[in-house]
C-alpha atoms as a PDB file:
ATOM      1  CA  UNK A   1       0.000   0.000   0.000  1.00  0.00           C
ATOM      2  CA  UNK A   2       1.408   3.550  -0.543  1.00  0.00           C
ATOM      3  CA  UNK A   3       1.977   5.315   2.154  1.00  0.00           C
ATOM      4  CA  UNK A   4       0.770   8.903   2.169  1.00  0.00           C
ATOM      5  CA  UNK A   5       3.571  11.641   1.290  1.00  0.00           C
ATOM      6  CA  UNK A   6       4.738  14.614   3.260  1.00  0.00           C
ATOM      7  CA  UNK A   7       6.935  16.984   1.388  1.00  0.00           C
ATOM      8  CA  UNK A   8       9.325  18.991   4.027  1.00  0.00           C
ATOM      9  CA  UNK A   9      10.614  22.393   4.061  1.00  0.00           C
ATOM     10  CA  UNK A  10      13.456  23.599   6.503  1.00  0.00           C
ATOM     11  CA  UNK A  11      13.918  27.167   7.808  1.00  0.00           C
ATOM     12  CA  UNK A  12      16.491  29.200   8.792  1.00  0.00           C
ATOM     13  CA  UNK A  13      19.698  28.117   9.401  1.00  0.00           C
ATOM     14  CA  UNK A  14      19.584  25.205   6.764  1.00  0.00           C
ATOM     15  CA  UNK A  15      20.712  27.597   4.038  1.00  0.00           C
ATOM     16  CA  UNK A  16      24.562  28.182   2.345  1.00  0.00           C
ATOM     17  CA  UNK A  17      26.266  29.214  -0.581  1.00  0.00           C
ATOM     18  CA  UNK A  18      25.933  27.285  -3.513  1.00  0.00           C
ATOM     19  CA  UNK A  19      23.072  24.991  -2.454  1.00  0.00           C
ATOM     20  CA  UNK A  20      21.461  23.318  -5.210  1.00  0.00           C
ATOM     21  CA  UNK A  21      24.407  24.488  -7.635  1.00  0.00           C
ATOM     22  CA  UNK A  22      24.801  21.035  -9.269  1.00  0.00           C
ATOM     23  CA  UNK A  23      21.603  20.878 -10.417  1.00  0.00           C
ATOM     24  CA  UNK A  24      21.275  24.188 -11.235  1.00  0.00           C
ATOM     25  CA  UNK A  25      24.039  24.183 -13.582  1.00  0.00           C
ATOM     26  CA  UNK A  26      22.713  20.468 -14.462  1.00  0.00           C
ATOM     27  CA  UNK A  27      18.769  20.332 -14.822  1.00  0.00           C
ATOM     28  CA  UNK A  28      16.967  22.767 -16.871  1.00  0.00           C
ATOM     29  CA  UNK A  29      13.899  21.901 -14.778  1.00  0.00           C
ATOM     30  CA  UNK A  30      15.253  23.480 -11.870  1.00  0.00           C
ATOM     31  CA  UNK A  31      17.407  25.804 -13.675  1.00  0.00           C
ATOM     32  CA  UNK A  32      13.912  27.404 -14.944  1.00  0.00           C
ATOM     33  CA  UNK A  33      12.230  27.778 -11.385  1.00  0.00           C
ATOM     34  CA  UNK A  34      15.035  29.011  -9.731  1.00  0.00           C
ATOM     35  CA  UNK A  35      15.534  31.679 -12.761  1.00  0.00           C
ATOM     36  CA  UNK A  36      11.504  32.103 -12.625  1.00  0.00           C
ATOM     37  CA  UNK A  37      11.974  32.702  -8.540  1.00  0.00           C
ATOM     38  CA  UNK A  38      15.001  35.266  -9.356  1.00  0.00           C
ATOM     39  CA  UNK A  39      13.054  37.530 -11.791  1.00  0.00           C
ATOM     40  CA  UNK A  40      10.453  37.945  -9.301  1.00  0.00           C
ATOM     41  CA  UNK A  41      13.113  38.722  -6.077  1.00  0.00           C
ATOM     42  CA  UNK A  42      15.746  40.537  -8.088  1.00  0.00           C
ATOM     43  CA  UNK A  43      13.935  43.391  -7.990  1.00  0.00           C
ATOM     44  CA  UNK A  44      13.062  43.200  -4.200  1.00  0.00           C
ATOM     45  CA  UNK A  45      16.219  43.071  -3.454  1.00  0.00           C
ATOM     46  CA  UNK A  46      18.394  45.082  -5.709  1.00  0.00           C
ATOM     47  CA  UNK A  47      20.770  42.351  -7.069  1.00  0.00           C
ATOM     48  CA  UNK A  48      20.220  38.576  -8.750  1.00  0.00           C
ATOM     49  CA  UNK A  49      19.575  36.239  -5.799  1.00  0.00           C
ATOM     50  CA  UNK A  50      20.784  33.631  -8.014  1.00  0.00           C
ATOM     51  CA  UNK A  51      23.879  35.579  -8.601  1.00  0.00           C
ATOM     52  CA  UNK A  52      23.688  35.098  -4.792  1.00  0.00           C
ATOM     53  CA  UNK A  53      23.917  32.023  -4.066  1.00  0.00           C
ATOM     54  CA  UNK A  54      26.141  30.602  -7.048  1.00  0.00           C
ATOM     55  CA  UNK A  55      28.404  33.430  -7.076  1.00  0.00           C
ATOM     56  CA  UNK A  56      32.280  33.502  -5.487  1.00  0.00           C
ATOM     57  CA  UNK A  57      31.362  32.402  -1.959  1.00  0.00           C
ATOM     58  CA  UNK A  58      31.610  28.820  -0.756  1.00  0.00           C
ATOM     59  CA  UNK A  59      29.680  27.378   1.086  1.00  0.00           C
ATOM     60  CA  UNK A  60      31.634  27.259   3.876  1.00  0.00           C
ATOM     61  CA  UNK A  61      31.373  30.778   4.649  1.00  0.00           C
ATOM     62  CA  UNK A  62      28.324  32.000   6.373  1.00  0.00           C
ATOM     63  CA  UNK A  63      24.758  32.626   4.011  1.00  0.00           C
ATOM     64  CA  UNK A  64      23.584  34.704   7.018  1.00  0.00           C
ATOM     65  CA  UNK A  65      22.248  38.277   5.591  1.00  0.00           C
ATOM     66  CA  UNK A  66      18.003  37.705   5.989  1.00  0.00           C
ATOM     67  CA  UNK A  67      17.755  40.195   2.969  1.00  0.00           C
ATOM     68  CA  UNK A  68      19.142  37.425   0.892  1.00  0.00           C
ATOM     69  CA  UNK A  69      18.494  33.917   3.000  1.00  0.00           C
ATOM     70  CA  UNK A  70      14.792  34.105   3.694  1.00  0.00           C
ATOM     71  CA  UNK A  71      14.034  34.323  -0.506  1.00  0.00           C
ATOM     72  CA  UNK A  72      16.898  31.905  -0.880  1.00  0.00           C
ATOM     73  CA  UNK A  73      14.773  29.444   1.106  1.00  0.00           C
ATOM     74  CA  UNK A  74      11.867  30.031  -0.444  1.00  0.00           C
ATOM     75  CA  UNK A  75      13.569  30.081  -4.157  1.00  0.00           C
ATOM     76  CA  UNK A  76      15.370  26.846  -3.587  1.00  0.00           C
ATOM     77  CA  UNK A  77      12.439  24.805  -1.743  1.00  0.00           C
ATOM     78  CA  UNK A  78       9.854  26.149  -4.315  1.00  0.00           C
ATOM     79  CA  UNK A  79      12.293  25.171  -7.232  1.00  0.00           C
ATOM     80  CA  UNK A  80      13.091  21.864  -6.170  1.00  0.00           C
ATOM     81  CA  UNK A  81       9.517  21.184  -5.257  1.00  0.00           C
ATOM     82  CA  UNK A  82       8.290  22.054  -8.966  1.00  0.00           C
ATOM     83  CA  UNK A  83      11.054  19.982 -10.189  1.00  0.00           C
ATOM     84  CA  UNK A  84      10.347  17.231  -8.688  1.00  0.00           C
ATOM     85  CA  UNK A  85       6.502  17.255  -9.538  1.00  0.00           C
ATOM     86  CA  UNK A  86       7.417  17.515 -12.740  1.00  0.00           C
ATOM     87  CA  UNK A  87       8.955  14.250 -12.461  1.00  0.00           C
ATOM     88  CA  UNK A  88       6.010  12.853 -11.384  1.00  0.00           C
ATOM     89  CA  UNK A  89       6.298  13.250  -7.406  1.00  0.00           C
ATOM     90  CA  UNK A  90       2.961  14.638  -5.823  1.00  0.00           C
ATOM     91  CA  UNK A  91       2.490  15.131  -1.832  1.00  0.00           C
ATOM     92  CA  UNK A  92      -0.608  14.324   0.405  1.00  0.00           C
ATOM     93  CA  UNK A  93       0.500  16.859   3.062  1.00  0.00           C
ATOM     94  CA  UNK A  94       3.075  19.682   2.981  1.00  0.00           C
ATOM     95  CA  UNK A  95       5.330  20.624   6.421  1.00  0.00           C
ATOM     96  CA  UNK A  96       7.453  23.269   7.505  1.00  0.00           C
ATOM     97  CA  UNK A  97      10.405  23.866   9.850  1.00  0.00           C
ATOM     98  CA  UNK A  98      10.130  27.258  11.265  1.00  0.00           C
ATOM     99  CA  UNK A  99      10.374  29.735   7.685  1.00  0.00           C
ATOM    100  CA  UNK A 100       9.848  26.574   6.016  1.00  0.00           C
ATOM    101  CA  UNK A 101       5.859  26.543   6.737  1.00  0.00           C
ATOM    102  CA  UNK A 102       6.295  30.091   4.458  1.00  0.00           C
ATOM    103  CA  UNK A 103       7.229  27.802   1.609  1.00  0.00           C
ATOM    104  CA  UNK A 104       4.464  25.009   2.777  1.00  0.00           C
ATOM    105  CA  UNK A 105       1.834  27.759   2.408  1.00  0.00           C
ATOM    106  CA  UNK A 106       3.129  28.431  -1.082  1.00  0.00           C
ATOM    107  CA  UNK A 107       3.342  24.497  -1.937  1.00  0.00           C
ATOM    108  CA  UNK A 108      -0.179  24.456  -0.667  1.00  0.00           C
ATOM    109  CA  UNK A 109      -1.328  26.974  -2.883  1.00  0.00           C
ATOM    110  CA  UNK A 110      -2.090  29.076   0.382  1.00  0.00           C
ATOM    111  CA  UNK A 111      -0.195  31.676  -0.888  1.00  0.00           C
ATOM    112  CA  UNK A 112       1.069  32.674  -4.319  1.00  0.00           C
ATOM    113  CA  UNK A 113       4.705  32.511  -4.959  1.00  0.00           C
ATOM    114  CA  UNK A 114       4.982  36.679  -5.790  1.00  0.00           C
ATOM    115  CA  UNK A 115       3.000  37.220  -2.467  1.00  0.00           C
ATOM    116  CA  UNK A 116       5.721  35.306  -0.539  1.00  0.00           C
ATOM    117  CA  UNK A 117       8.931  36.232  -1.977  1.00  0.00           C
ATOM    118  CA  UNK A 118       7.560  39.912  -1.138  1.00  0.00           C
ATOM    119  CA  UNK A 119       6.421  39.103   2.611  1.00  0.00           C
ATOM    120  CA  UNK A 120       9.423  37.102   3.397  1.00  0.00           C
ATOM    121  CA  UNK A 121      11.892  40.028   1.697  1.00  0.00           C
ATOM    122  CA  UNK A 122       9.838  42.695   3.246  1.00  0.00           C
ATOM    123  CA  UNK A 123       9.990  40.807   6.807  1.00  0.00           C
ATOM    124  CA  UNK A 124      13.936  40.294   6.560  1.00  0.00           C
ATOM    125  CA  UNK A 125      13.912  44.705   5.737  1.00  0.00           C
ATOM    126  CA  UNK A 126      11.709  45.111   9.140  1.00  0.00           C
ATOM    127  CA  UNK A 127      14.474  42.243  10.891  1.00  0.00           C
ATOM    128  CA  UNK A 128      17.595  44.486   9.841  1.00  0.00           C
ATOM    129  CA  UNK A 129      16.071  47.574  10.670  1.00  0.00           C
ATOM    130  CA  UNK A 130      14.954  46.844  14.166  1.00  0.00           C
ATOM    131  CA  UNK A 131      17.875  46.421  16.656  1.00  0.00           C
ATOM    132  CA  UNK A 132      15.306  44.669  19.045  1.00  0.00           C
ATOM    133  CA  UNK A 133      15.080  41.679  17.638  1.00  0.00           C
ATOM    134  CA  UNK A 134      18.805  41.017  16.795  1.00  0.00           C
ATOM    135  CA  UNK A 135      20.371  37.753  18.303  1.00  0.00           C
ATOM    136  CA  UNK A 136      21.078  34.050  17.985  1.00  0.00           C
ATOM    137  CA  UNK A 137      20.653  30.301  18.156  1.00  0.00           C
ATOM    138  CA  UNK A 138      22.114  27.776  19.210  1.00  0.00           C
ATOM    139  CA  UNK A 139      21.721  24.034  18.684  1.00  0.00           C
ATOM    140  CA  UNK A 140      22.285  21.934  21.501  1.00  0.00           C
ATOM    141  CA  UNK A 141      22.830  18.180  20.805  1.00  0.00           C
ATOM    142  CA  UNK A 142      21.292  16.881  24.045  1.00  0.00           C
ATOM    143  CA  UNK A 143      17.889  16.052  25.444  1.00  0.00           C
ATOM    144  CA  UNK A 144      15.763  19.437  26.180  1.00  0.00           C
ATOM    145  CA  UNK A 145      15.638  18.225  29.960  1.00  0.00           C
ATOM    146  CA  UNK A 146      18.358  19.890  30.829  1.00  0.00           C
ATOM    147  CA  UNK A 147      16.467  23.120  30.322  1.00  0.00           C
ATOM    148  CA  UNK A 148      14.958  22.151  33.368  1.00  0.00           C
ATOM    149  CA  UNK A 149      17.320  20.531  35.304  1.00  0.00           C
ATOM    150  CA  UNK A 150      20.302  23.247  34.609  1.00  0.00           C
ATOM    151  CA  UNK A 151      18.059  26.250  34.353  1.00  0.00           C
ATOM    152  CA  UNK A 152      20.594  28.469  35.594  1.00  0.00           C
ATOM    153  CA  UNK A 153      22.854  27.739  32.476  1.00  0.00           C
ATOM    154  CA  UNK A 154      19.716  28.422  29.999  1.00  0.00           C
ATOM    155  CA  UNK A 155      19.390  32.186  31.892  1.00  0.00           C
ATOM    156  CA  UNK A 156      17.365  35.149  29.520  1.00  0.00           C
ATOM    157  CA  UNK A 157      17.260  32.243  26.384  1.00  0.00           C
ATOM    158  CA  UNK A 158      13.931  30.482  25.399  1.00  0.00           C
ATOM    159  CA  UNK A 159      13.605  27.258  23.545  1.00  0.00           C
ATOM    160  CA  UNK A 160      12.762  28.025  19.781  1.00  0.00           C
ATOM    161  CA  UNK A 161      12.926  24.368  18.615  1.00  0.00           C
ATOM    162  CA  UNK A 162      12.706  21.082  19.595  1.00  0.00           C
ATOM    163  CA  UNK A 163      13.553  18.851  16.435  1.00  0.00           C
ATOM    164  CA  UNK A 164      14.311  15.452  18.085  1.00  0.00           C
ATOM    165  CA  UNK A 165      15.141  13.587  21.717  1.00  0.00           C
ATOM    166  CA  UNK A 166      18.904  14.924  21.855  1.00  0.00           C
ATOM    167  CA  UNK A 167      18.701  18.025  19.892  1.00  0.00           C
ATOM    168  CA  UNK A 168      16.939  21.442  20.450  1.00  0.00           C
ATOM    169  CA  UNK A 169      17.401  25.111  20.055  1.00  0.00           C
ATOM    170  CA  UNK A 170      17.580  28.115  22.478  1.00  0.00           C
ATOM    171  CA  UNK A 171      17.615  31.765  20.616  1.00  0.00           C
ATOM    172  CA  UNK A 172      18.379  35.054  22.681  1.00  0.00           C
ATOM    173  CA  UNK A 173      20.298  37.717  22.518  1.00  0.00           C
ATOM    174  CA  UNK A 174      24.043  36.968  21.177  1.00  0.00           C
ATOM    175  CA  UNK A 175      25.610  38.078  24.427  1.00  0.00           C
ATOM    176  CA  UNK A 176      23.312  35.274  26.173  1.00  0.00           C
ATOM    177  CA  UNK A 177      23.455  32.672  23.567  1.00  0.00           C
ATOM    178  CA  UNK A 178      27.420  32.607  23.646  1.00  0.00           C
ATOM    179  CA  UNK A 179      27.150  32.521  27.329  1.00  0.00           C
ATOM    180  CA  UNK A 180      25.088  29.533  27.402  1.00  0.00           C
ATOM    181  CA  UNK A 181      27.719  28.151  24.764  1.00  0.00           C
ATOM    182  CA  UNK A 182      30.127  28.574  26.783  1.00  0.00           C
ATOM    183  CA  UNK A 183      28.348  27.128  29.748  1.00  0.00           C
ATOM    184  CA  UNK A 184      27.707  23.928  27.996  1.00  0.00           C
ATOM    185  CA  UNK A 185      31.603  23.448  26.191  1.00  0.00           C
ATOM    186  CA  UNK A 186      33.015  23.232  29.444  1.00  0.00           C
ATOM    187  CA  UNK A 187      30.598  20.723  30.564  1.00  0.00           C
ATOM    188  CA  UNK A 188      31.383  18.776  27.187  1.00  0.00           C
ATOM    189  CA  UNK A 189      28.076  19.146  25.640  1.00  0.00           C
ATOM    190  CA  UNK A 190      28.076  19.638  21.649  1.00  0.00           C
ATOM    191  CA  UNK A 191      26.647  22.850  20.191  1.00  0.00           C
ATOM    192  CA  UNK A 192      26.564  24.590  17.251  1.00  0.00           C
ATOM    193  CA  UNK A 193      25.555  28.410  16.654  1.00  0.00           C
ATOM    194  CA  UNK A 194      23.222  28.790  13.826  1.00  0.00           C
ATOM    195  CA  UNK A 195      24.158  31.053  11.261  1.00  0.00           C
ATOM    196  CA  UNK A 196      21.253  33.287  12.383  1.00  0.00           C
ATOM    197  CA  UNK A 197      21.315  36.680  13.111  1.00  0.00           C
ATOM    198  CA  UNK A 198      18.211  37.298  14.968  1.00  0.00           C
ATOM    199  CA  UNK A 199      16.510  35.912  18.075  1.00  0.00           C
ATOM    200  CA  UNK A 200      13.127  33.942  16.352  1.00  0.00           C
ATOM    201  CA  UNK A 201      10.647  32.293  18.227  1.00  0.00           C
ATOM    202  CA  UNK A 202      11.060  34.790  20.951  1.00  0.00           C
ATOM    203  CA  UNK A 203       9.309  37.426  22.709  1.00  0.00           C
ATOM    204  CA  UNK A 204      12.524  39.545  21.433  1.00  0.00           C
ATOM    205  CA  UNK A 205      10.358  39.038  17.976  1.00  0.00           C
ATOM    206  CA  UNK A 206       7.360  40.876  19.291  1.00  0.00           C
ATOM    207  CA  UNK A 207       8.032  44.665  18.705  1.00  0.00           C
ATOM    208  CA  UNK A 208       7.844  43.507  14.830  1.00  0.00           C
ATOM    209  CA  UNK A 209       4.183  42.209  15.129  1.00  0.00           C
ATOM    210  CA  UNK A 210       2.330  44.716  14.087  1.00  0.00           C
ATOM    211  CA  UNK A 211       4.538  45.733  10.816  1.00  0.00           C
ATOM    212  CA  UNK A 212       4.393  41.855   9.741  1.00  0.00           C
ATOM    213  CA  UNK A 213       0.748  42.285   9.596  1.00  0.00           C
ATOM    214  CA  UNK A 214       0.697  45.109   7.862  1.00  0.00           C
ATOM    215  CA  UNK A 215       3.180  44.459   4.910  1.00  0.00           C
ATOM    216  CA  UNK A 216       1.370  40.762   4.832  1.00  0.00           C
ATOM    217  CA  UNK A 217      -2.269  43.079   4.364  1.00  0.00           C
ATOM    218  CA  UNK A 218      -2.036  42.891   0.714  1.00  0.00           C
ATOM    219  CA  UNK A 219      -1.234  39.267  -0.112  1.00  0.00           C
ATOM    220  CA  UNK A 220      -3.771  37.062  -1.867  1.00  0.00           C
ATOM    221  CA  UNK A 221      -4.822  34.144   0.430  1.00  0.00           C
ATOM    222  CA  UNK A 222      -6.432  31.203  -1.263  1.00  0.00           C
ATOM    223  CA  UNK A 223      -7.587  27.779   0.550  1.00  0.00           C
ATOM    224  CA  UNK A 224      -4.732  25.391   0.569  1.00  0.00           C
ATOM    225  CA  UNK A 225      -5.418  22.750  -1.861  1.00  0.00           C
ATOM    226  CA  UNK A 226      -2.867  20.509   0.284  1.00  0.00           C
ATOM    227  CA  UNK A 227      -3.087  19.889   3.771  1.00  0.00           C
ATOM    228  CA  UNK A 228      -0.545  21.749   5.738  1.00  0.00           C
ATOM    229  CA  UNK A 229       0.520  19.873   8.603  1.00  0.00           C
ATOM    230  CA  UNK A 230       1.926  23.128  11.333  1.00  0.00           C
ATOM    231  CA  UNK A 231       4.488  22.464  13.790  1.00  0.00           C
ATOM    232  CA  UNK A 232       3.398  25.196  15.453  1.00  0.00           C
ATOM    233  CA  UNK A 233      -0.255  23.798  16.020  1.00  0.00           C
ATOM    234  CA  UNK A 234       1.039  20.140  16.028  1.00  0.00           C
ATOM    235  CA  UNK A 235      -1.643  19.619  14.089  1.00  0.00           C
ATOM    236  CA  UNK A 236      -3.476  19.690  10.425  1.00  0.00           C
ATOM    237  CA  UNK A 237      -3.676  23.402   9.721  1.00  0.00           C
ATOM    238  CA  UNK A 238      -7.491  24.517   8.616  1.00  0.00           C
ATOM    239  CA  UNK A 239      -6.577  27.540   7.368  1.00  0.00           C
ATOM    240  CA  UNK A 240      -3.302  29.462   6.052  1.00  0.00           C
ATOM    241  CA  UNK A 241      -3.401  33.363   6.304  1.00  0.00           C
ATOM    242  CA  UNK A 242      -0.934  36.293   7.934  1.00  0.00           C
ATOM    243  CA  UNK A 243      -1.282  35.656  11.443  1.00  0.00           C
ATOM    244  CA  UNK A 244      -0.874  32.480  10.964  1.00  0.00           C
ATOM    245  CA  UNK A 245       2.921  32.573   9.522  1.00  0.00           C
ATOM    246  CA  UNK A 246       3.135  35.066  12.301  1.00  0.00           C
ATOM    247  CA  UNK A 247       2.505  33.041  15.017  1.00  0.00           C
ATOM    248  CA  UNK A 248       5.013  30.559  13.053  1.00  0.00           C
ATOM    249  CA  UNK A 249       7.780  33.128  13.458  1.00  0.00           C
ATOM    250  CA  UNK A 250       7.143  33.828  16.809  1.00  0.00           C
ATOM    251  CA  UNK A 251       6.065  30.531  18.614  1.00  0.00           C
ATOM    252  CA  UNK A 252       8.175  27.853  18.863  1.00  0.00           C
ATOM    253  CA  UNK A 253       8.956  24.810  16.479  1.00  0.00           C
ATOM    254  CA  UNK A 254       7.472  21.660  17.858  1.00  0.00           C
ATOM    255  CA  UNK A 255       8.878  19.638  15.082  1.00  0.00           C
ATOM    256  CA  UNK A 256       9.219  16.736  17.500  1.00  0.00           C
ATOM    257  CA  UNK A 257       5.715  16.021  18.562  1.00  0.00           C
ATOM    258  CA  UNK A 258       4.470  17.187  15.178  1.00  0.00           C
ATOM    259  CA  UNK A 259       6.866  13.798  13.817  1.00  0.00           C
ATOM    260  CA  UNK A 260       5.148  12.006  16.665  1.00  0.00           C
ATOM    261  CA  UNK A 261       1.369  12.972  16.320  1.00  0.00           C
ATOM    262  CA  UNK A 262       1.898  11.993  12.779  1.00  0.00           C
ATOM    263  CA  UNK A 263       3.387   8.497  13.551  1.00  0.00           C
ATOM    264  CA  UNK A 264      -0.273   7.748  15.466  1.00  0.00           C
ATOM    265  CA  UNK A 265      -1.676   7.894  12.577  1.00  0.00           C
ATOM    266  CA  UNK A 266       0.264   5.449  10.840  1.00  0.00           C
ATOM    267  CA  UNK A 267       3.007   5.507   8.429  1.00  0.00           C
ATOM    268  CA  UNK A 268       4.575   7.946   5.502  1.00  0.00           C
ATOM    269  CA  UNK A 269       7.263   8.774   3.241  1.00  0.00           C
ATOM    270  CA  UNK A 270       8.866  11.904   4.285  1.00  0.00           C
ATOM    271  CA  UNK A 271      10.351  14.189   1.740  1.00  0.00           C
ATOM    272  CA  UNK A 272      13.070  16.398   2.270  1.00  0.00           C
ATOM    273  CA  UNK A 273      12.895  19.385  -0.079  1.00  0.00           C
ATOM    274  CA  UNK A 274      15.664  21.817   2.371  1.00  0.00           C
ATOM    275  CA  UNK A 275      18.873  22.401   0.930  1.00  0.00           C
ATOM    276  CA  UNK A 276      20.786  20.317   3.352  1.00  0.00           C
ATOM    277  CA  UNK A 277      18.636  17.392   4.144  1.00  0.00           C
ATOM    278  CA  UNK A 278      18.816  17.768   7.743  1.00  0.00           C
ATOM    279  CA  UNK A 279      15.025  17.669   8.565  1.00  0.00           C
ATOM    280  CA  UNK A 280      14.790  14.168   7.147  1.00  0.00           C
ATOM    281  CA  UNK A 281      17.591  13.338   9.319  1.00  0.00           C
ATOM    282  CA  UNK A 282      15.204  14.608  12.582  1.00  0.00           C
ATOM    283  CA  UNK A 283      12.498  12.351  11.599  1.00  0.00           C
ATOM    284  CA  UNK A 284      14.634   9.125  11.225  1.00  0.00           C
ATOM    285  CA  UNK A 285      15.646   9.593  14.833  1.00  0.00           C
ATOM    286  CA  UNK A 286      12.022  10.318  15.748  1.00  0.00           C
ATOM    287  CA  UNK A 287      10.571   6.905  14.035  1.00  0.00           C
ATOM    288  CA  UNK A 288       9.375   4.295  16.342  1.00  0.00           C
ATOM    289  CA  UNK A 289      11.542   1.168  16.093  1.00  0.00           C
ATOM    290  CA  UNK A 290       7.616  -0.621  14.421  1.00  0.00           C
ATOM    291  CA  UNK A 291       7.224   1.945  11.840  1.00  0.00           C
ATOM    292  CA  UNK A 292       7.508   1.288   8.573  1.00  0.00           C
ATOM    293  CA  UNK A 293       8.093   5.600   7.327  1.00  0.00           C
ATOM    294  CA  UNK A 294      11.032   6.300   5.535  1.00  0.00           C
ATOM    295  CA  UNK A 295      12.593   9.379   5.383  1.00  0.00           C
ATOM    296  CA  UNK A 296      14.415  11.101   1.719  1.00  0.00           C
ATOM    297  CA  UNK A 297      16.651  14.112   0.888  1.00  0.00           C
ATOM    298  CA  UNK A 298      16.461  15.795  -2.077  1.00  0.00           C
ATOM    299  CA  UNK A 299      19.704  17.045  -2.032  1.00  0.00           C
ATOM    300  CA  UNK A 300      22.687  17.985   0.862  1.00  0.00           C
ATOM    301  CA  UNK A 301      26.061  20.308   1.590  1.00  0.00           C
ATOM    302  CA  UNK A 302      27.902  17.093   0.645  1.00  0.00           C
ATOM    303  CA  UNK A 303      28.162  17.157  -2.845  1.00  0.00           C
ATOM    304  CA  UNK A 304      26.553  14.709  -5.588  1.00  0.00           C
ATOM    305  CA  UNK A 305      23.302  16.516  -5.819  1.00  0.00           C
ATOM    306  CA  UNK A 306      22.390  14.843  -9.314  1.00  0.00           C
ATOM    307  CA  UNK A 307      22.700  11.615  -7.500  1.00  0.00           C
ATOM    308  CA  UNK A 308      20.428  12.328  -4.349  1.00  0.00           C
ATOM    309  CA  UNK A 309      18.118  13.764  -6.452  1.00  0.00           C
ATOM    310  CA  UNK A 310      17.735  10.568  -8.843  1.00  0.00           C
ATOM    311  CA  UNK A 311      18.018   8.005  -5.834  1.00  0.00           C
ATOM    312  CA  UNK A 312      14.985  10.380  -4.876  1.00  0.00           C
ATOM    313  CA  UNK A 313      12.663   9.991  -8.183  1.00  0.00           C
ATOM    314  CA  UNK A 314      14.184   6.574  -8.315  1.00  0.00           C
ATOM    315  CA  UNK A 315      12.217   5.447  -5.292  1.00  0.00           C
ATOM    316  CA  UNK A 316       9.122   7.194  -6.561  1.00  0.00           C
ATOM    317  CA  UNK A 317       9.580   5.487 -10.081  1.00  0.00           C
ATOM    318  CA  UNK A 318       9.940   1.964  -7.745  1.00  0.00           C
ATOM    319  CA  UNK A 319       7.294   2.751  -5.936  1.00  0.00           C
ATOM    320  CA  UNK A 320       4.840   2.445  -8.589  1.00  0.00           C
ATOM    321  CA  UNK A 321       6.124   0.324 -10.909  1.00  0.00           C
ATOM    322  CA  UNK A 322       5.541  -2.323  -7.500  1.00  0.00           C
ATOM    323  CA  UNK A 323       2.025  -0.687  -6.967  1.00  0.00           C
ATOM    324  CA  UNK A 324       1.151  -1.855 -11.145  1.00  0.00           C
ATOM    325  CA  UNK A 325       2.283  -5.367 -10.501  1.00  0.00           C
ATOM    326  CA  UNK A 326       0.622  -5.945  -7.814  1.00  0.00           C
ATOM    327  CA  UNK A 327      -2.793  -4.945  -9.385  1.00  0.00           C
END
């Protein structure tokens, strides 16, 4: 039987230079969207965002300027999304990671693209003009109990994200979030700071409310015509609209129990449309040893982008030629 599909979107801090370039440079499919996606940015934000991404910079260096990251995210997601349905690969339900459920509500047909790319470029002028909201995250790779056994060391932070048993994110200011870094080094705990600039899924976001509704006022909102499953509800989303993604921005990402409420219901393939695949990775640690979900990048920072992305339509094409013999 096929299991139902959920195509997944990751938010910030998935991004870097040069994500997607193989295929860009290798698949006109893509190579079309993403150019499609640049002529309606590039003149939102001065300068080709493809230009952007596959310019000088490696991707080792930090893709950390909102202006350009939040309509990278959307522009690559979107892209590889249409690519892949093009090939023949259709989801059931759409989810996103924090500024992923922005490209969900796109994918959904929530939202139209040209709405998005100027909400999310419009948001990331309010970010870097407000010196409120400035900040960063940290990913901690060990179980969010310690927030409440060592609450001393987690001082002025808030959890934004909790993406699996033994790994979750704190945002705050940058003075606090190195603290806590610190904190946790010399007690031999892993982190990693998030190339972020900005404290999300904090009250630090809050002095920006009212301005996100008001340059989201003139965006056409349609019924999704694919369930979005919100991490920030935990549950099936009725209804897509401003205050929703606002409330996605703010609140924070329970991407854990969101994996786990879904895993009730029975099993899915998981679909990995973020740049570097590391949302699929959350949900393979979240599986229950009896399920039978799988989980699939699209592509990754590692290179060989052609090849995850055929091992991905592969499966698809496997999928169903099983589904014919059996009938």
């Amino acid at each position: 039987m096929r299991k139902p599909v959920v195509f997944m979107y990751s938010g910030q801090g998935s991004q870097y230079y040069q994500m997607g370039r193989e295929l860009y440079y290798n698949n006109k499919r893509f190579q079309f969207w993403m150019d499609y996606c640049n002529d309606i940015v590039q003149p939102l934000i001065s300068c080709s965002l493809v230009d952007t991404i596959y310019g000088d910079n490696t991707k080792e260096l930090d893709f950390d300027r909102v202006l350009f990251t939040n309509p990278a995210l959307l522009a690559v997601q979107y892209s590889l999304t249409r690519t892949v349905m093009e090939e023949g690969l259709t989801p059931d339900y759409v989810m996103g990671h924090s500024l992923g459920e922005f490209v969900a509500a796109v994918v959904s047909g929530g939202f139209e693209f040209e709405d998005m790319a100027r909400l999310v470029v419009r948001f990331a002028e309010s970010l870097e003009n407000s010196s409120d909201v400035e900040g960063a995250m940290l990913s901690v790779l060990e179980s969010k109990d310690i927030l409440n056994y060592e609450p001393e060391t987690f001082k002025n932070t808030w959890l934004a994200s909790s993406n699996f048993i033994k790994n979750f994110v704190v945002s705050g200011t940058l003075e606090e979030i190195q603290t806590v870094r610190q904190k946790l080094t010399e007690k031999n705990t892993v982190t990693q700071i998030l190339p972020v600039k900005y404290a999300f899924h904090t009250p630090l976001m809050d002095s920006l409310e009212s301005e996100f509704q008001r340059i989201g006022e003139d965006a056409y909102i349609g019924s999704p015509n694919i369930p979005i499953i919100s991490c920030s509800k935990i549950t099936v989303a009725q209804k897509i609209d401003v205050e929703t993604l606002w409330r996605v921005a703010r609140r924070p990402v329970e991407f854990q129990k969101t994996v786990e409420y879904l895993h009730e219901k029975g099993d899915y393939t998981f679909v990995d449309l973020g740049p570097s695949g590391t949302i699929a990775t959350f949900v393979k640690y979240l599986m229950p040893k009896s399920s039978k979900s799988i989980a699939l990048q699209c592509i990754n920072p590692f290179g060989r982008d052609l090849t995850t992305f055929q091992k991905l339509v592969s499966h698809f094409d496997d999928v169903a030629t099983t589904a014919l013999s059996v009938e």
